[in-house]
Structure formats: structure tokens, C-alpha cells
N, C-alpha and C. Protein backbone atom coordinates (compact mmCIF):
# COMPACT_ATOMS: atom_id res chain seq x y z
N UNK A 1 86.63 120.44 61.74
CA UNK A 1 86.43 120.71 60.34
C UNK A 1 85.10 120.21 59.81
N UNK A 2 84.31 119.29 60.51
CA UNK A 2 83.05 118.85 60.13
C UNK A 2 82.24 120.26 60.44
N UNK A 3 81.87 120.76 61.11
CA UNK A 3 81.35 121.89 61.14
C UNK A 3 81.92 122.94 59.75
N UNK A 4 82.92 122.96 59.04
CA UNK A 4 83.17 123.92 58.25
C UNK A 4 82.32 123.41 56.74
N UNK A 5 82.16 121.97 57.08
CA UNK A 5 81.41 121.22 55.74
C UNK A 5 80.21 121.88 55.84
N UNK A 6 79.38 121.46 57.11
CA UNK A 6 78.04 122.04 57.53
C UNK A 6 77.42 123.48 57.13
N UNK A 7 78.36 124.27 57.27
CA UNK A 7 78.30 125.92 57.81
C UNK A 7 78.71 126.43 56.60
N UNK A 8 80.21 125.90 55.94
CA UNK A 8 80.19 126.96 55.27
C UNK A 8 80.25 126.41 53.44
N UNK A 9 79.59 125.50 52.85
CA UNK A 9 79.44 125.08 51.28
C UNK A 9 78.70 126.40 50.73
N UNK A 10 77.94 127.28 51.45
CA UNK A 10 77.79 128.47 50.52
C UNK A 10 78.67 128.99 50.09
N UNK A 11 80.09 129.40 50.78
CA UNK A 11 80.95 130.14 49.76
C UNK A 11 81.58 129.87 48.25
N UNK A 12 81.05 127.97 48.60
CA UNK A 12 81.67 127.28 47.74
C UNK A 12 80.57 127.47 46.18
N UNK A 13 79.67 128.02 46.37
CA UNK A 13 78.64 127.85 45.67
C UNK A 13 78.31 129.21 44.37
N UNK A 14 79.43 129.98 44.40
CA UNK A 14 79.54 130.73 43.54
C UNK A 14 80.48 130.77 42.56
N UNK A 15 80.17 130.39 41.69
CA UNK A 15 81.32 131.01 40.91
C UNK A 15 82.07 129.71 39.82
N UNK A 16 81.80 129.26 38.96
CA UNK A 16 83.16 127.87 38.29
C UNK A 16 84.05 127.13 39.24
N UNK A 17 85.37 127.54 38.46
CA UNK A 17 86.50 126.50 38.91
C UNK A 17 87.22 126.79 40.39
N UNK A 18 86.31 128.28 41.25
CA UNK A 18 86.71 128.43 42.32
C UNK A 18 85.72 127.39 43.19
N UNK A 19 84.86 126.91 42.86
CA UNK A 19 83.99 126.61 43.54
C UNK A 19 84.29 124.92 43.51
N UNK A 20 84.77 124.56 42.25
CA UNK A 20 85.26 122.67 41.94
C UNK A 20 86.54 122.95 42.86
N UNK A 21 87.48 124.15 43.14
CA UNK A 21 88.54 123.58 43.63
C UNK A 21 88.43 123.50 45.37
N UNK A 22 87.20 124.33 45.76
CA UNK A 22 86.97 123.95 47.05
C UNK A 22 86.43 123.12 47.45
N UNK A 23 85.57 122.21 46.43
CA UNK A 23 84.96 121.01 46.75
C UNK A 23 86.42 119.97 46.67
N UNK A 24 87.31 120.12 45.74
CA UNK A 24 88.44 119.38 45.55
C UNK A 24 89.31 119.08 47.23
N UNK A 25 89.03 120.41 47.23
CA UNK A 25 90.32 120.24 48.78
C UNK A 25 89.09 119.80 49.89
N UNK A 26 87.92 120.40 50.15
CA UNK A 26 87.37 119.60 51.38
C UNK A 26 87.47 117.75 51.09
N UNK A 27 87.45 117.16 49.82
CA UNK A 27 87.77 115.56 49.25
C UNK A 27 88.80 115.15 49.71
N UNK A 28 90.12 116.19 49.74
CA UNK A 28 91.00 115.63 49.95
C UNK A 28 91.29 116.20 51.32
N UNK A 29 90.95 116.94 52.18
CA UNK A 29 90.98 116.96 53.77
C UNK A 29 90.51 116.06 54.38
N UNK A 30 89.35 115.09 53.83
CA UNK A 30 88.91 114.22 54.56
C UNK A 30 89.64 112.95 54.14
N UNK A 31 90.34 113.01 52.56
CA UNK A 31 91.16 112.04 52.45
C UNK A 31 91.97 111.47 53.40
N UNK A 32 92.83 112.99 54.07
CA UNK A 32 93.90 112.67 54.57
C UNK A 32 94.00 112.76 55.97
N UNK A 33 92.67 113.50 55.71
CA UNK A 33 92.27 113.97 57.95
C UNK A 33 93.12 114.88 58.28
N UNK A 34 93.30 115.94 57.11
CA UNK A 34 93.69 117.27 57.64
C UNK A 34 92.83 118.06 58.18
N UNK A 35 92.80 118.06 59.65
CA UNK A 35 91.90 118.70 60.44
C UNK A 35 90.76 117.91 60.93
N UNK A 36 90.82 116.72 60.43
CA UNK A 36 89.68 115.97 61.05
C UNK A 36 90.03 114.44 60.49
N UNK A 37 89.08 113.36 61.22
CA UNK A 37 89.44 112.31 61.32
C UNK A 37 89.05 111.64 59.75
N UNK A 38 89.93 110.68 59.37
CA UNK A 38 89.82 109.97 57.98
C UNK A 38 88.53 109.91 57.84
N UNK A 39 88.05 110.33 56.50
CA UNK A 39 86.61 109.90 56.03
C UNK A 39 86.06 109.78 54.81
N UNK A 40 86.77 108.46 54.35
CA UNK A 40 86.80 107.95 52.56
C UNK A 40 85.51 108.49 51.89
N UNK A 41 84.51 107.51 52.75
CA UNK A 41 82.92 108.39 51.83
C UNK A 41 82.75 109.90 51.72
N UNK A 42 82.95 110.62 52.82
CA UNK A 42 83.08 112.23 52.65
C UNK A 42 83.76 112.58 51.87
N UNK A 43 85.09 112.22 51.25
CA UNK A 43 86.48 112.52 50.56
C UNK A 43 85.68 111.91 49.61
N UNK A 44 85.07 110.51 48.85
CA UNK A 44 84.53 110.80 47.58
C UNK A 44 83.00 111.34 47.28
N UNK A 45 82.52 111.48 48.11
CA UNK A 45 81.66 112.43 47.99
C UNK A 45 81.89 113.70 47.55
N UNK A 46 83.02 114.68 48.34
CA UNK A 46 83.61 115.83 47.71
C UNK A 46 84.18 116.03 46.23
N UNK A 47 84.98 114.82 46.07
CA UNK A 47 85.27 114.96 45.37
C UNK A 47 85.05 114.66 43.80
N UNK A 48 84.05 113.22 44.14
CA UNK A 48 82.95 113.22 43.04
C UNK A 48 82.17 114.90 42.90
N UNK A 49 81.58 115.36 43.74
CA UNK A 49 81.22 116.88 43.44
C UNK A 49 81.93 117.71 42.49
N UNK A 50 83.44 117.58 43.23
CA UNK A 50 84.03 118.59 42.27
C UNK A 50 84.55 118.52 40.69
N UNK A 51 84.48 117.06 40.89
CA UNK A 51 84.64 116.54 39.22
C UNK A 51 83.31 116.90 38.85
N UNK A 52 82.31 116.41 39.12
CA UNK A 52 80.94 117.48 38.32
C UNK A 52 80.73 118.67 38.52
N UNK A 53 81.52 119.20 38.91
CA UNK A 53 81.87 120.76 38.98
C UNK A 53 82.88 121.25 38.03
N UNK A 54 83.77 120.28 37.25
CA UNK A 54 84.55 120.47 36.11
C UNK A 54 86.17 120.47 36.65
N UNK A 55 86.15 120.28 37.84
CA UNK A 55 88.04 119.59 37.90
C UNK A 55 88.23 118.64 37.65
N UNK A 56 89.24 118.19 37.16
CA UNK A 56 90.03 117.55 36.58
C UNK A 56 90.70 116.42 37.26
N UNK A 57 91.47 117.15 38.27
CA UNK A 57 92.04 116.90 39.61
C UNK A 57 91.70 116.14 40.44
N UNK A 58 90.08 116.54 40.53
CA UNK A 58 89.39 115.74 41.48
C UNK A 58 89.14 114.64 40.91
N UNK A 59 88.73 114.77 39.76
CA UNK A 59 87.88 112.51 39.05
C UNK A 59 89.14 112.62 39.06
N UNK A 60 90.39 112.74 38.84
CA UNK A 60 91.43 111.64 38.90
C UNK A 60 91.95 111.02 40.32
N UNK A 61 91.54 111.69 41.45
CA UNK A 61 91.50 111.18 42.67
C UNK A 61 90.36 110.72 43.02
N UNK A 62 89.85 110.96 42.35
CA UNK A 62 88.10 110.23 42.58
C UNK A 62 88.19 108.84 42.76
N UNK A 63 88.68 108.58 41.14
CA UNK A 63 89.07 107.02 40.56
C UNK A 63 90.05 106.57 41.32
N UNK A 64 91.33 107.47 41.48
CA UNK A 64 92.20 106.52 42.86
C UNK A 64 91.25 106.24 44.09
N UNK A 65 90.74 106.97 44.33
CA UNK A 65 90.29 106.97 45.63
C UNK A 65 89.19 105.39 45.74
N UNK A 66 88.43 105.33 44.75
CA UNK A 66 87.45 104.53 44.38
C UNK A 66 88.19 103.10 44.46
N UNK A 67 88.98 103.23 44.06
CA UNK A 67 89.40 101.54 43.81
C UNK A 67 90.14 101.23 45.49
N UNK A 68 90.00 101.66 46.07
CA UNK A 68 90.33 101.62 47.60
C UNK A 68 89.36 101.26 48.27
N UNK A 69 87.90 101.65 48.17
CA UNK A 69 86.85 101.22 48.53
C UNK A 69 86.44 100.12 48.31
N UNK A 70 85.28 100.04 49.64
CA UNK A 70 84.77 98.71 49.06
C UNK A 70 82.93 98.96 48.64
N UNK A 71 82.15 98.28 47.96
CA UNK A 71 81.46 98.12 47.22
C UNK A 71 80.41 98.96 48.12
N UNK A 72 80.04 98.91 49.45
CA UNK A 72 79.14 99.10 50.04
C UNK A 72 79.54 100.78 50.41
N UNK A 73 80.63 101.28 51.06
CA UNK A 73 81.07 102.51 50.98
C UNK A 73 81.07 103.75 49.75
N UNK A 74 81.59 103.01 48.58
CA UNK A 74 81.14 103.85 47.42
C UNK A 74 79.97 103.90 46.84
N UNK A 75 79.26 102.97 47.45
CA UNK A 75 77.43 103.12 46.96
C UNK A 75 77.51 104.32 47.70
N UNK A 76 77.43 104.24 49.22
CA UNK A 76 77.40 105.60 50.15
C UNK A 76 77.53 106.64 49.52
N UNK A 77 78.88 106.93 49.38
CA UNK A 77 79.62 108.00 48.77
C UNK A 77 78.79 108.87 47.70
N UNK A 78 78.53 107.83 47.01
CA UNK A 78 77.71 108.03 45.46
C UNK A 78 76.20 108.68 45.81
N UNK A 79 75.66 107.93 46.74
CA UNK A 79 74.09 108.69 47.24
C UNK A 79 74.30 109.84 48.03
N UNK A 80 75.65 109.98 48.95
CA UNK A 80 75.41 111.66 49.40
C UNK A 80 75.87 112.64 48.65
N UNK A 81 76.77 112.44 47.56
CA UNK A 81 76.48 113.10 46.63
C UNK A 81 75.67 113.68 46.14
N UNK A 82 75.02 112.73 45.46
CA UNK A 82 73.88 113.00 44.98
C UNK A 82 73.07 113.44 45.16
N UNK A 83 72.45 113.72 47.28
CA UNK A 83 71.78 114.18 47.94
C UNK A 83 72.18 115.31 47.88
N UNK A 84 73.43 115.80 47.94
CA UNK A 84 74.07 116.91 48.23
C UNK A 84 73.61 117.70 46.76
N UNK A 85 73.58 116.96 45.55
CA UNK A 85 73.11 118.22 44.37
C UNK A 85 72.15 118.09 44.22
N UNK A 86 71.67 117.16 44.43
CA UNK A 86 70.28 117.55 44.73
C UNK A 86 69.16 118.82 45.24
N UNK A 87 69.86 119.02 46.58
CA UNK A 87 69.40 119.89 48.00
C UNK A 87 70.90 121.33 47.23
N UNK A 88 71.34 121.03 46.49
CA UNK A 88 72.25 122.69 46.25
C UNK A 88 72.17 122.65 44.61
């Protein structure tokens, strides 16, 4: 599933609340390691995205997700984000 992050965020890149809810679920695939191995910073990375993409859904798992972390991981999280809207 790391390759589907890589390859395919263009589809994700059209369109509103179709586009926050696919950033929503790649957040929470890596939450849970559906299809691939646990990966907290990727999962708030996504899903910080998709809350600035306008779900709802996602900052409220954002914030769960966040208080699970620790200080040095959600800095992470927070800069590939950021890289990520940056570069899209």
C-alpha cells in the first residue's frame, strides 16, 4: 500500500470532499495497517491533510491520534504535511 501513497494522490487531487475523504482513509489505513505496516506519522500526516481539505472526520482523529504521540513524531508528521502541500 506504500506504493498506492506514491503513485496514486493524483486521483485524490480533484475535486472537494471526495478528495478530504481519500486523504481521510489513506490516515486511517496507516492508522490501523490496513494493508500495510502501522505508521502513526503517515496516518497524521494524512489526516492532518484531510482536515485541511475540510473533513471533519479526519481533525477529530487527528486530535485522537495526536495525543498518542510523542513530541518528536508529531513535529514529523506536521513537516510532511506540510511538504506534501506544499509540492501539491
Amino acid at each position: 500500500m506504500a506504493r498506492f501513497e506514491m503513485q496514486n494522490t493524483d486521483f485524490a487531487t480533484t475535486g472537494g470532499e471526495t478528495r478530504a475523504d481519500a486523504f481521510c482513509e489513506m490516515g486511517l489505513m496507516y492508522a490501523t495497517g490496513r494493508g500495510c505496516a502501522i505508521d502513526l506519522i503517515s496516518a497524521h500526516k494524512w489526516l492532518n491533510i484531510a482536515a485541511i481539505k475540510g473533513s471533519e472526520r479526519a481533525a477529530e482523529l487527528r486530535a485522537d491520534l495526536a495525543q498518542t504521540m510523542n513530541k518528536g513524531d508529531l513535529a514529523a508528521a506536521l513537516r510532511a504535511a506540510r511538504e506534501w502541500m506544499t509540492m501539491h
